[in-house]
C-alpha atoms as a PDB file:
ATOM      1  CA  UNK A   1       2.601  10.083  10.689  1.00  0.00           C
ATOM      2  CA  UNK A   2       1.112  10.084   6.851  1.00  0.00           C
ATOM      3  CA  UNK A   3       1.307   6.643   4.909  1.00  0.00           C
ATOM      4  CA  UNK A   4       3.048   6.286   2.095  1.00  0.00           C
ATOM      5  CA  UNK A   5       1.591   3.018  -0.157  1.00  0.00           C
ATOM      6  CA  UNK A   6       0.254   5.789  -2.463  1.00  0.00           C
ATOM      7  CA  UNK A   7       2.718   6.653  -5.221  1.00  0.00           C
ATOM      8  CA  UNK A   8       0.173   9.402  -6.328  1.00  0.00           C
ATOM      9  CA  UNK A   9       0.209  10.798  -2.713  1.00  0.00           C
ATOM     10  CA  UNK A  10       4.224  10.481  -2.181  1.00  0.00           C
ATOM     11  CA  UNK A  11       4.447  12.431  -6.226  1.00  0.00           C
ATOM     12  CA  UNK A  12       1.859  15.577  -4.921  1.00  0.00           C
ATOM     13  CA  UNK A  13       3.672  15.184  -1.220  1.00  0.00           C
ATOM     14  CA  UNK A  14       7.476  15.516  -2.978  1.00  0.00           C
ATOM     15  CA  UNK A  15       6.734  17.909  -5.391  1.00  0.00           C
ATOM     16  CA  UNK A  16       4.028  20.366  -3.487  1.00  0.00           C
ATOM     17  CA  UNK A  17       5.089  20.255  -0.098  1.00  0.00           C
ATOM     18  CA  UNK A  18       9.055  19.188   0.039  1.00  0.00           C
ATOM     19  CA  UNK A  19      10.870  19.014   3.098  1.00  0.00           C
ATOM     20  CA  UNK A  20       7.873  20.724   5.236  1.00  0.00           C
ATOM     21  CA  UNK A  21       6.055  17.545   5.020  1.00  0.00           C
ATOM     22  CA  UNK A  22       8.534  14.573   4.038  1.00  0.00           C
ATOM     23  CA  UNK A  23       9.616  14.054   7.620  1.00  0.00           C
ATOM     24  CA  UNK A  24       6.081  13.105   8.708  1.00  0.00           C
ATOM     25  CA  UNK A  25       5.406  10.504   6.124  1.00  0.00           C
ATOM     26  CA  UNK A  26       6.170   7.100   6.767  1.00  0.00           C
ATOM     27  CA  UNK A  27       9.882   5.491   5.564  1.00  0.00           C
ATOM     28  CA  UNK A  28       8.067   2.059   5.527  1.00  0.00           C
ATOM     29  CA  UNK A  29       7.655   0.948   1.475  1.00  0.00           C
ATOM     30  CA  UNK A  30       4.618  -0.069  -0.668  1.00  0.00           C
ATOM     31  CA  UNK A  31       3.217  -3.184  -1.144  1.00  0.00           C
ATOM     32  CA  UNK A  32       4.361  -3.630  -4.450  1.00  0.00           C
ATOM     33  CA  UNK A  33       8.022  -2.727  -3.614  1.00  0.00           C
ATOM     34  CA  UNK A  34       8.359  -4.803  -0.163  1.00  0.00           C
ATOM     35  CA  UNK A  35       6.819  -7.631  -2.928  1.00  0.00           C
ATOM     36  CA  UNK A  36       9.779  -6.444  -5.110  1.00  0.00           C
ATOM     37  CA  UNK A  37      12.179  -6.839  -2.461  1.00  0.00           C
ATOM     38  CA  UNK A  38      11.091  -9.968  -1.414  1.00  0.00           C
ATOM     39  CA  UNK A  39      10.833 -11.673  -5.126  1.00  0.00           C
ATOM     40  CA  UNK A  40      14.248 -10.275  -6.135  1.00  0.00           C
ATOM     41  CA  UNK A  41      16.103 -10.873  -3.018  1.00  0.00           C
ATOM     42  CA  UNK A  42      14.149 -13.339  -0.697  1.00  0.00           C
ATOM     43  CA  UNK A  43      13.336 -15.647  -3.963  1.00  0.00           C
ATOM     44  CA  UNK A  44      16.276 -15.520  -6.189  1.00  0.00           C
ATOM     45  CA  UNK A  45      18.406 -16.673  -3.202  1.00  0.00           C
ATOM     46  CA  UNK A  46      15.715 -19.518  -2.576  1.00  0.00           C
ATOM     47  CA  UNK A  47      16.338 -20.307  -6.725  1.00  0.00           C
ATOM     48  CA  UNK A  48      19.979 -19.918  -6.784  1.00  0.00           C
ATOM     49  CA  UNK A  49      19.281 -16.629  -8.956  1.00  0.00           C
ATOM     50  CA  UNK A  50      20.342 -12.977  -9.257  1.00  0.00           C
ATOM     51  CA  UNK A  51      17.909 -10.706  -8.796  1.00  0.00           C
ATOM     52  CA  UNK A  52      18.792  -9.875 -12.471  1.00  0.00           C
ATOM     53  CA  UNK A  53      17.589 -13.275 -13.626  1.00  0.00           C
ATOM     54  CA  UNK A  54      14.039 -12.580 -12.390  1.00  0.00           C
ATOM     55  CA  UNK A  55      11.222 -10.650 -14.500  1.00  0.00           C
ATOM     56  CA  UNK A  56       8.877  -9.237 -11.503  1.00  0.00           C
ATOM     57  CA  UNK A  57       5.645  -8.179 -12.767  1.00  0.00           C
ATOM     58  CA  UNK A  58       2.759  -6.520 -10.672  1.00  0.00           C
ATOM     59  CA  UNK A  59      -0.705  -5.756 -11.551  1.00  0.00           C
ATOM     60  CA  UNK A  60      -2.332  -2.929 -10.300  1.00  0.00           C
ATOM     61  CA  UNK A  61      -5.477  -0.601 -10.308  1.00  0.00           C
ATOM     62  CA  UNK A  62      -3.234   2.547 -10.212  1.00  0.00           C
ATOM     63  CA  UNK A  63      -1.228   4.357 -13.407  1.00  0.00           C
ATOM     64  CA  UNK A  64       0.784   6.058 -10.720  1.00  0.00           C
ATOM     65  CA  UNK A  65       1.985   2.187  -9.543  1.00  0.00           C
ATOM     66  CA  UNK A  66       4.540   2.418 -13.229  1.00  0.00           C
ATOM     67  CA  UNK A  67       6.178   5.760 -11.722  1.00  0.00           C
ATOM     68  CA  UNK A  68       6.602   4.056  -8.486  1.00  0.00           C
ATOM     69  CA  UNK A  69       8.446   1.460  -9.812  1.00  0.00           C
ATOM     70  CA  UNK A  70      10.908   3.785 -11.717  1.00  0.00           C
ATOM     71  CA  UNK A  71      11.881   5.128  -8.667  1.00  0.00           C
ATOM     72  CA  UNK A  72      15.949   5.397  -8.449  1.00  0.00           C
ATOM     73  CA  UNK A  73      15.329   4.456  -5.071  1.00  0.00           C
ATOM     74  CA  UNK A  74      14.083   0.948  -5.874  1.00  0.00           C
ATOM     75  CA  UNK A  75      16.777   0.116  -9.013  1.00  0.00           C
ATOM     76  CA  UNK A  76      19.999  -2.179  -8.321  1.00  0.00           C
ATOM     77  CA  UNK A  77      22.929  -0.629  -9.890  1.00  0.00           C
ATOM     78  CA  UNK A  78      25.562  -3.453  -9.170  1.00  0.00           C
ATOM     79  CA  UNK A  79      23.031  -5.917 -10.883  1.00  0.00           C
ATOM     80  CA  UNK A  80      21.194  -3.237 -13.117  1.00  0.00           C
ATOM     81  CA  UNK A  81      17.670  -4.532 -11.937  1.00  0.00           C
ATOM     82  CA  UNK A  82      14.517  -2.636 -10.450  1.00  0.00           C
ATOM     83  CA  UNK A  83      12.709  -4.491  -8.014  1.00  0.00           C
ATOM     84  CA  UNK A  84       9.701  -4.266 -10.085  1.00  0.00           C
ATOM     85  CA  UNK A  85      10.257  -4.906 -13.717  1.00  0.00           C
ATOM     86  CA  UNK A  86       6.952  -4.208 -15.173  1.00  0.00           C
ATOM     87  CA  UNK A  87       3.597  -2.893 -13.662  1.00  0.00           C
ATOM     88  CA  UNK A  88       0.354  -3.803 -15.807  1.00  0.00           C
ATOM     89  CA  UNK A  89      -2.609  -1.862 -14.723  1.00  0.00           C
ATOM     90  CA  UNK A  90      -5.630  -3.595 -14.483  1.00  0.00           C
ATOM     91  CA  UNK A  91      -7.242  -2.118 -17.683  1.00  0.00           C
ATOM     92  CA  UNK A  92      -4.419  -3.126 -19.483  1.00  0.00           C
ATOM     93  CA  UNK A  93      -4.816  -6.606 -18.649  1.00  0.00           C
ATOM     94  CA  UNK A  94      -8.645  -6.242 -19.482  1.00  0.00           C
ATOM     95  CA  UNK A  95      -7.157  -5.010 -23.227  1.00  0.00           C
ATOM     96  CA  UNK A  96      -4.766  -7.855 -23.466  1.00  0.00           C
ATOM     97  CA  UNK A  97      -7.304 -10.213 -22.519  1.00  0.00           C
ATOM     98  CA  UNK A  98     -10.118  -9.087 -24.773  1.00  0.00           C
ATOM     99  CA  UNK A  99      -7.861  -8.634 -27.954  1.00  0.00           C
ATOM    100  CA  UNK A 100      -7.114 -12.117 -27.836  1.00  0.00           C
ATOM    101  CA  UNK A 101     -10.591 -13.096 -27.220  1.00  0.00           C
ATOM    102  CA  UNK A 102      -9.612 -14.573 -24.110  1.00  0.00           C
ATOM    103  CA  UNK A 103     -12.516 -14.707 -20.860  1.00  0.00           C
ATOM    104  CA  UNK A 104     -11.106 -15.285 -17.352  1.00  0.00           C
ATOM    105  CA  UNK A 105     -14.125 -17.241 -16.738  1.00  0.00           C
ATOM    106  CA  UNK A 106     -13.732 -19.672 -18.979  1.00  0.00           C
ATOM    107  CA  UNK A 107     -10.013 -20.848 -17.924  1.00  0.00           C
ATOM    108  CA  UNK A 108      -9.683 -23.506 -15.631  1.00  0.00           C
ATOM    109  CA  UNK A 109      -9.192 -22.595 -11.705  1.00  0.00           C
ATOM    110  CA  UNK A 110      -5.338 -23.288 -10.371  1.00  0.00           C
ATOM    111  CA  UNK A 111      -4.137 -22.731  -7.342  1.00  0.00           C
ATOM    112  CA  UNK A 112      -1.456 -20.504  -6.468  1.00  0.00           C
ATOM    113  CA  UNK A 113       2.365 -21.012  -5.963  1.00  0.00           C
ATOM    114  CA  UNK A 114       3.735 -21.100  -2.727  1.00  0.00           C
ATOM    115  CA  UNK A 115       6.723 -18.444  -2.317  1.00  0.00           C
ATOM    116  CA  UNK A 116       9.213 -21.511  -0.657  1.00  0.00           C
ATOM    117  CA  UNK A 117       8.278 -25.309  -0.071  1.00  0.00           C
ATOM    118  CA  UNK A 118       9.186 -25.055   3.198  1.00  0.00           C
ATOM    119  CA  UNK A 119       6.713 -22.858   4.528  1.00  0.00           C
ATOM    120  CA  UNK A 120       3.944 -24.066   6.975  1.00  0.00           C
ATOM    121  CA  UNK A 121       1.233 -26.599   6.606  1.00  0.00           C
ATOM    122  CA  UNK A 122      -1.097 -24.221   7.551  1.00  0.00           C
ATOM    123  CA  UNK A 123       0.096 -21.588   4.739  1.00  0.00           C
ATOM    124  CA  UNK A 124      -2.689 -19.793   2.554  1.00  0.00           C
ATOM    125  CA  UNK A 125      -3.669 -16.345   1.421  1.00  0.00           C
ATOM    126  CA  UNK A 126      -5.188 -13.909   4.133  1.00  0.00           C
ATOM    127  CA  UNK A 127      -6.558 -10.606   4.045  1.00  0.00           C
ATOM    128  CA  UNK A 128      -6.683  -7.993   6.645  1.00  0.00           C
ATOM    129  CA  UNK A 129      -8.931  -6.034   8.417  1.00  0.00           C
ATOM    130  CA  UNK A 130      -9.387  -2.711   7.227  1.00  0.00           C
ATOM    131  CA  UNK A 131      -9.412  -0.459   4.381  1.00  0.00           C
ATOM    132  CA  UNK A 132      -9.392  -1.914   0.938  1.00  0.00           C
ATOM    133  CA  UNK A 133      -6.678   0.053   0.768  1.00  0.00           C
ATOM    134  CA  UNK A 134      -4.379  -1.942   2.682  1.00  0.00           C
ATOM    135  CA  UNK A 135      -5.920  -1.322   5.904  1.00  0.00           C
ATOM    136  CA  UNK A 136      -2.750   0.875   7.346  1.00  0.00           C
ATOM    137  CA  UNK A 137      -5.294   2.804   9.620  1.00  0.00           C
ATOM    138  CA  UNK A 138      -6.584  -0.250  11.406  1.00  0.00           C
ATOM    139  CA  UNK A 139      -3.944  -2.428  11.772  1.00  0.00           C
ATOM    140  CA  UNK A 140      -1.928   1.110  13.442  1.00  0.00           C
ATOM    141  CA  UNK A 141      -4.081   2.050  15.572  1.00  0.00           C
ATOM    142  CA  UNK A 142      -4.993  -1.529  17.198  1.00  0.00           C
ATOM    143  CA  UNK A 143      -1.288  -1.942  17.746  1.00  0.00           C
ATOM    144  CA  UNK A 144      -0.585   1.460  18.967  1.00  0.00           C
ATOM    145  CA  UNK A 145      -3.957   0.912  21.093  1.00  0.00           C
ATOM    146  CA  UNK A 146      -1.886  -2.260  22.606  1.00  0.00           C
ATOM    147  CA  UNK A 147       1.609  -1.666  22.815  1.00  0.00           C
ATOM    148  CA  UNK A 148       1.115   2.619  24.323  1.00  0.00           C
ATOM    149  CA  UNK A 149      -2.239   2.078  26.382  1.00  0.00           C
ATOM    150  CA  UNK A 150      -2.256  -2.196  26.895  1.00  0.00           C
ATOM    151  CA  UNK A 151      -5.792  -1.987  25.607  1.00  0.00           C
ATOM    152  CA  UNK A 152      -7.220  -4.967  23.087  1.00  0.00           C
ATOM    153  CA  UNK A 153      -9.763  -3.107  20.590  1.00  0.00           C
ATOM    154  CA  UNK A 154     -12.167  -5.677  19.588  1.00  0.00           C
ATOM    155  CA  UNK A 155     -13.968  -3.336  16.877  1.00  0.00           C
ATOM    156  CA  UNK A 156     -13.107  -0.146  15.427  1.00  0.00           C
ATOM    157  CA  UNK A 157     -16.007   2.252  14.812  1.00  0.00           C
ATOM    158  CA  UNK A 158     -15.403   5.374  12.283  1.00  0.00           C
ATOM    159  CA  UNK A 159     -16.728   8.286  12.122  1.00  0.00           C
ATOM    160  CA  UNK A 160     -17.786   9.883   8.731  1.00  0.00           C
ATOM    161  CA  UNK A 161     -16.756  13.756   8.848  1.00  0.00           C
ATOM    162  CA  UNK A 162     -17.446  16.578   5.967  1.00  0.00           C
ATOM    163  CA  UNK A 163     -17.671  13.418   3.058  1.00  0.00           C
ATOM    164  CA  UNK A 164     -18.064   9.983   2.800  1.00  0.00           C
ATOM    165  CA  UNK A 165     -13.909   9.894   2.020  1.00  0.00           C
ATOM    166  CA  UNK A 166     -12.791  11.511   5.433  1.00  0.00           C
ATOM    167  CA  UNK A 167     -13.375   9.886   8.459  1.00  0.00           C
ATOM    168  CA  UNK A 168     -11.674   9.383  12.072  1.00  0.00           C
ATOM    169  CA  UNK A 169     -11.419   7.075  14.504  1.00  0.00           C
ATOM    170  CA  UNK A 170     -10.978   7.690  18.525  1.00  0.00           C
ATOM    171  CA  UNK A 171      -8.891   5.987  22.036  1.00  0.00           C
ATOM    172  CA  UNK A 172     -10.184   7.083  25.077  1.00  0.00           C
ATOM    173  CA  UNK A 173      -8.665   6.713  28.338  1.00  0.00           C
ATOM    174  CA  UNK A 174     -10.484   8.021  31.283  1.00  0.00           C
ATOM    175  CA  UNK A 175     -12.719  10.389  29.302  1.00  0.00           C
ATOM    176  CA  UNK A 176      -9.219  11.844  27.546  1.00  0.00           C
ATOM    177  CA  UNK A 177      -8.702  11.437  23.416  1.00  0.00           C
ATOM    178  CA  UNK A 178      -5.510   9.535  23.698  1.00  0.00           C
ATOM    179  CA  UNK A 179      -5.477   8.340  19.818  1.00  0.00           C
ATOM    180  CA  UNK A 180      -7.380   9.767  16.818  1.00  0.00           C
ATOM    181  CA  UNK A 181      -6.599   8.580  13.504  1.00  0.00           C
ATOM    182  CA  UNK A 182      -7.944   9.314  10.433  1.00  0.00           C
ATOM    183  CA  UNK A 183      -8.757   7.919   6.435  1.00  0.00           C
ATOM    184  CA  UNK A 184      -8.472  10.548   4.037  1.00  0.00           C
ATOM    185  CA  UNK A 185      -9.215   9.968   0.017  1.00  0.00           C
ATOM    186  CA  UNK A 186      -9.236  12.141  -2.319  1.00  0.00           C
ATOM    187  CA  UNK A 187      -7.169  14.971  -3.181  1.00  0.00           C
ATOM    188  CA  UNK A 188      -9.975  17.913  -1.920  1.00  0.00           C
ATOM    189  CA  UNK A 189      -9.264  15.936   1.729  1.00  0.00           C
ATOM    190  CA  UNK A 190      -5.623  15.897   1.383  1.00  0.00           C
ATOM    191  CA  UNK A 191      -5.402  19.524   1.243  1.00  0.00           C
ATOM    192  CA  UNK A 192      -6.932  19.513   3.729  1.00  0.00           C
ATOM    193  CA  UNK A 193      -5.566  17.418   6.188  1.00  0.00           C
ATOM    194  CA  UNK A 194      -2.192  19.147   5.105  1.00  0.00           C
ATOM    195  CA  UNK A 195      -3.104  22.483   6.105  1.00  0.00           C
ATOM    196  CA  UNK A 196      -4.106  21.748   8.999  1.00  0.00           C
ATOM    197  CA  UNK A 197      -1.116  19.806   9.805  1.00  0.00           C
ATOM    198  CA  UNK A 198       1.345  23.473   8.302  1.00  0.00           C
ATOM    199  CA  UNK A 199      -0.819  25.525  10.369  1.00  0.00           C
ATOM    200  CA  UNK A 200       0.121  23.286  13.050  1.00  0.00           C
ATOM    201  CA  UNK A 201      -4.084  21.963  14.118  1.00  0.00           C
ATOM    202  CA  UNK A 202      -3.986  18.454  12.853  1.00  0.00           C
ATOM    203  CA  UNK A 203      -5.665  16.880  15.432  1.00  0.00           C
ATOM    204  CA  UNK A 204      -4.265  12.769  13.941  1.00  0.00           C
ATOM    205  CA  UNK A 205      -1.579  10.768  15.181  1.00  0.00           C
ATOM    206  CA  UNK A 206      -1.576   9.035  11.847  1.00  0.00           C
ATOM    207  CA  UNK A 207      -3.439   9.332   8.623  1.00  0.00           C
ATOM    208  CA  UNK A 208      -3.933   6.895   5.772  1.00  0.00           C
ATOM    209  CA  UNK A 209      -4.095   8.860   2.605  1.00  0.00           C
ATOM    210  CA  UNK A 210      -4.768   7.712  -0.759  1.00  0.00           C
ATOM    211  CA  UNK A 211      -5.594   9.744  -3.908  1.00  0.00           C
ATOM    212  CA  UNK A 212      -8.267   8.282  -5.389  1.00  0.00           C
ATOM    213  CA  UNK A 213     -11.640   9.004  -3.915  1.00  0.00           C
ATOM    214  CA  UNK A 214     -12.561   5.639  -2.296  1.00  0.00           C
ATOM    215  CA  UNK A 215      -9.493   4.536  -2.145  1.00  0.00           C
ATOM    216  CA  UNK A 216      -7.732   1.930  -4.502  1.00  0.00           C
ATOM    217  CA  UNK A 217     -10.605  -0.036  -5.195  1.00  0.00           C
ATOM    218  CA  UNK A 218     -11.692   2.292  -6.993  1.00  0.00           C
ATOM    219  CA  UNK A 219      -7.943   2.972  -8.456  1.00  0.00           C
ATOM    220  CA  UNK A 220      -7.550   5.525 -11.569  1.00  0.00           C
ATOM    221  CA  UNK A 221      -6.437   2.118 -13.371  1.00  0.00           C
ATOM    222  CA  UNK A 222      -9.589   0.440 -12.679  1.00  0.00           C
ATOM    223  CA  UNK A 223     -11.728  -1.684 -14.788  1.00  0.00           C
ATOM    224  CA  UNK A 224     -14.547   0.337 -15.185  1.00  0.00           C
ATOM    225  CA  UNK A 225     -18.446  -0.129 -15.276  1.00  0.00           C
ATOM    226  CA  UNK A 226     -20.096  -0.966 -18.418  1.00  0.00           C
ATOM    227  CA  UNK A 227     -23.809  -2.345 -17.562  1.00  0.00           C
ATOM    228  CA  UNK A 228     -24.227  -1.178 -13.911  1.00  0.00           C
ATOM    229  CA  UNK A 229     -22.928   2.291 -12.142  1.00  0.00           C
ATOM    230  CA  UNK A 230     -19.817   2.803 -11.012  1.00  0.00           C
ATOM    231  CA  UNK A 231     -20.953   2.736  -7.053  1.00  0.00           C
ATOM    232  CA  UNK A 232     -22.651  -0.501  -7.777  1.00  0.00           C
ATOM    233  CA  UNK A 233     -18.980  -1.774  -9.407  1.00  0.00           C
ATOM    234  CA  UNK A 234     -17.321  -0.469  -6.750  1.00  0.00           C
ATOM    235  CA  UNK A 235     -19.301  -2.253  -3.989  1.00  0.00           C
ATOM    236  CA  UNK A 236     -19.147  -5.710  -5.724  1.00  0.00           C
ATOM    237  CA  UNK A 237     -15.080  -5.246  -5.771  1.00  0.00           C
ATOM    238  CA  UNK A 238     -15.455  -4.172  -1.910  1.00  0.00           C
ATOM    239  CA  UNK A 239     -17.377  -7.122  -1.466  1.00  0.00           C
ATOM    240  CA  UNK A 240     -14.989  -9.512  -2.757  1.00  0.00           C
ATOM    241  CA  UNK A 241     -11.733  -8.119  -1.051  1.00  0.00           C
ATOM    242  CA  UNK A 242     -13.279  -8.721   1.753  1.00  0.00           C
ATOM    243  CA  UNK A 243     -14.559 -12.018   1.490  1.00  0.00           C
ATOM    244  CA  UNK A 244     -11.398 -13.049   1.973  1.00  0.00           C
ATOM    245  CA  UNK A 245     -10.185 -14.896   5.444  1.00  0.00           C
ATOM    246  CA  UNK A 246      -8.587 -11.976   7.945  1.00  0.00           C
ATOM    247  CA  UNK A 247      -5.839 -12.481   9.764  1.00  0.00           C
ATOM    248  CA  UNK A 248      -3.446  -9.613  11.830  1.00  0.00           C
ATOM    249  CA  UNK A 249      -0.083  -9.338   9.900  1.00  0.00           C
ATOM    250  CA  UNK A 250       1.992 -10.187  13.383  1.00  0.00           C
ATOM    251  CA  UNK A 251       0.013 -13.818  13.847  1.00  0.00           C
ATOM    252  CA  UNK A 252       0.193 -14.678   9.834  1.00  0.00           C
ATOM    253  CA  UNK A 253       2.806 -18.266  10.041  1.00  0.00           C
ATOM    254  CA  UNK A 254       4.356 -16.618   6.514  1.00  0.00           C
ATOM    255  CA  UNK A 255       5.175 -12.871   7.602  1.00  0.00           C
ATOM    256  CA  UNK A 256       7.119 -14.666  10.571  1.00  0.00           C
ATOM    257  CA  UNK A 257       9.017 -17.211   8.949  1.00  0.00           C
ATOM    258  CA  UNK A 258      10.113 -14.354   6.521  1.00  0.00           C
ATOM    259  CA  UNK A 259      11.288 -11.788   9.446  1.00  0.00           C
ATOM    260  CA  UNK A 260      13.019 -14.736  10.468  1.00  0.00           C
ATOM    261  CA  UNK A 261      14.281 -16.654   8.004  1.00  0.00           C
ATOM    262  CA  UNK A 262      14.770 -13.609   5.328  1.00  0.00           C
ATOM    263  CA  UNK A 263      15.235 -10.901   7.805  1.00  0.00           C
ATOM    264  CA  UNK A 264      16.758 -11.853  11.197  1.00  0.00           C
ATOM    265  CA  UNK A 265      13.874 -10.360  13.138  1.00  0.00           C
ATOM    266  CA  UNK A 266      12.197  -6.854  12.359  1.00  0.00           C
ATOM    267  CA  UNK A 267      15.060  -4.730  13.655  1.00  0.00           C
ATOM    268  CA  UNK A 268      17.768  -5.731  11.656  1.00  0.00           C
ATOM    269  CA  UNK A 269      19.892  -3.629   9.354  1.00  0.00           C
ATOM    270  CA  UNK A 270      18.501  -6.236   6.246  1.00  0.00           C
ATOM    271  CA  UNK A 271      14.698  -5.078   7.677  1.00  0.00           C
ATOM    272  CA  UNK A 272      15.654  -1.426   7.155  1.00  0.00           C
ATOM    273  CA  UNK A 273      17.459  -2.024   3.962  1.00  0.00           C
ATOM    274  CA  UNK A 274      14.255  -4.245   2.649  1.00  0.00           C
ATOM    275  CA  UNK A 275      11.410  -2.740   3.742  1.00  0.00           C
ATOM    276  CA  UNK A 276      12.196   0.863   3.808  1.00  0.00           C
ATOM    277  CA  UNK A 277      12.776   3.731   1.603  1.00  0.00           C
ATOM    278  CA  UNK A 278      13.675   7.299   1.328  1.00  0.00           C
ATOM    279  CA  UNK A 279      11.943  10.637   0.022  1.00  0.00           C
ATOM    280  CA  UNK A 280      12.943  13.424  -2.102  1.00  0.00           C
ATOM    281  CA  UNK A 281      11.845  17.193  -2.835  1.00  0.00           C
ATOM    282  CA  UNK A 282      11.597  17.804  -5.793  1.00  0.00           C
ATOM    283  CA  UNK A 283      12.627  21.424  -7.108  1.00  0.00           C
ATOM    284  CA  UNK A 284       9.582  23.339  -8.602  1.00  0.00           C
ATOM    285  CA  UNK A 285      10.706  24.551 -11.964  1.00  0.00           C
ATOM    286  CA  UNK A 286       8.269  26.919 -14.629  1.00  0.00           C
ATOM    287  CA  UNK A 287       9.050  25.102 -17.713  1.00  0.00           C
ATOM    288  CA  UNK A 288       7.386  21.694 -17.894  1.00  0.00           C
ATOM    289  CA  UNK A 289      10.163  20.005 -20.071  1.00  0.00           C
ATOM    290  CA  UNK A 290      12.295  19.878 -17.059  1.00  0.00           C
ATOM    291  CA  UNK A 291       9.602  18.296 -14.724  1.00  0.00           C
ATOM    292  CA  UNK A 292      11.056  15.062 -12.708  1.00  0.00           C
ATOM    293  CA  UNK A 293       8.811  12.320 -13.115  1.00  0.00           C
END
């Protein structure tokens, strides 16, 4: 299985590889649209709204997040509404911010709005472990480790490969290679990892890919440096993403009051309908005025 929270990935995937590779990648959706789906179904019924009524805006480090978004897949016909309105990259909000001569730093701190007032006392934001890239890779392959083999991985160890961008990660069961999973950024690693996988030697049970090199951190949309280098940047952003307090997806007291309360448990029709989406090949054509975006 590929991921699929990379709209840049899912555009080269649909357009360069079609059906040959489309089955393997996974039906699950984005961040940003399971946030879509949630804000214009999960929150306008919580408001007495129509998903129509809400303006969803995301911010994002990606260009490729605004094509996403346009996605036929993701727009309501019966109400007219996409599930994300408007996506703001993050060097767009830099420009807004400095034309007005506004400073982030300077605004007073607030804190942030609960989703529902009934959610538990012990509600807050969490991060994962993982990837700054969502963290697909770990959070897999300790609940495949679990639920195939019953074994509890405490700490996952990778292993860099050919760059700093590829790397793997290993299960062993009695000396055998049960699980090996994989991070691949960067488009030069893609290729690869496809190849493999049409020549039919892909070693992985399931890849995270993203198209930037380093991952979305370090997102085409970006703020970039000014007074320090770009790997110095880049590690500061790391830094705070994961300063963050972790906690597994499965034990978070939100993410199960929403499969229950929004849902009706994760194997529901509405979980399918919500949470998942669908891929498309896209015809290669010569002239580029009749390219599908």
């Amino acid at each position: 299985m590929l991921s699929s929270a990379c709209p840049g990935w899912i555009c080269y995937a649909e357009k360069t590889h079609g059906e040959y590779v489309l089955p393997y990648i996974s039906t699950v959706k984005s961040p940003q649209q399971i946030m879509g789906s949630l804000v214009k179904d999960y929150l306008a019924t919580k408001l007495n709204l129509t998903c129509n009524q809400i303006y969803h805006v995301t911010v994002m480090p990606c260009f490729d997040k605004k094509l996403e978004a346009s996605r036929n897949d993701f727009f309501n016909n019966d109400y007219e509404s996409r599930e994300v309105d408007c996506v703001i990259t993050s060097v767009e909000v830099d420009a807004m911010l400095n034309s007005e001569g506004i400073s982030l730093n300077e605004l007073p701190s607030e804190d942030l709005d609960e989703i529902s007032t009934d959610m538990p006392l012990d509600f807050k934001l969490y991060s994962h472990s993982g990837s700054t890239s969502g963290g697909f890779s770990d959070h897999i392959f300790l609940h495949a480790a679990k639920e195939l083999f019953g074994d509890t991985v405490s700490d996952i160890q990778y292993k860099t490969l050919r760059n700093q961008d590829i790397k793997e990660v290993i299960l062993e069961k009695d000396g055998e290679v049960v699980l090996r999973f994989a991070i691949a950024n960067g488009f030069r690693n893609i290729q690869n990892v496809i190849q493999k996988l049409k020549r039919g030697k892909s070693p992985y049970h399931f890849v995270e890919i993203m198209a930037c090199p380093a991952g979305c951190a370090n997102g085409g949309a970006q703020i970039r440096a000014v007074e320090e280098s770009p790997k110095d940047l880049l590690k500061k952003v790391e830094e705070l993403y994961y300063s963050m307090p972790v906690k597994e997806p499965g034990e978070n007291p939100l993410v199960q009051k929403l499969y229950e309360d929004w849902l009706g448990g994760p194997d529901t029709d509405k979980a399918q309908q919500m949470l998942h989406t669908q891929y498309h090949a896209v015809q290669k054509v010569n002239n580029g005025l009749f390219i599908k975006w």
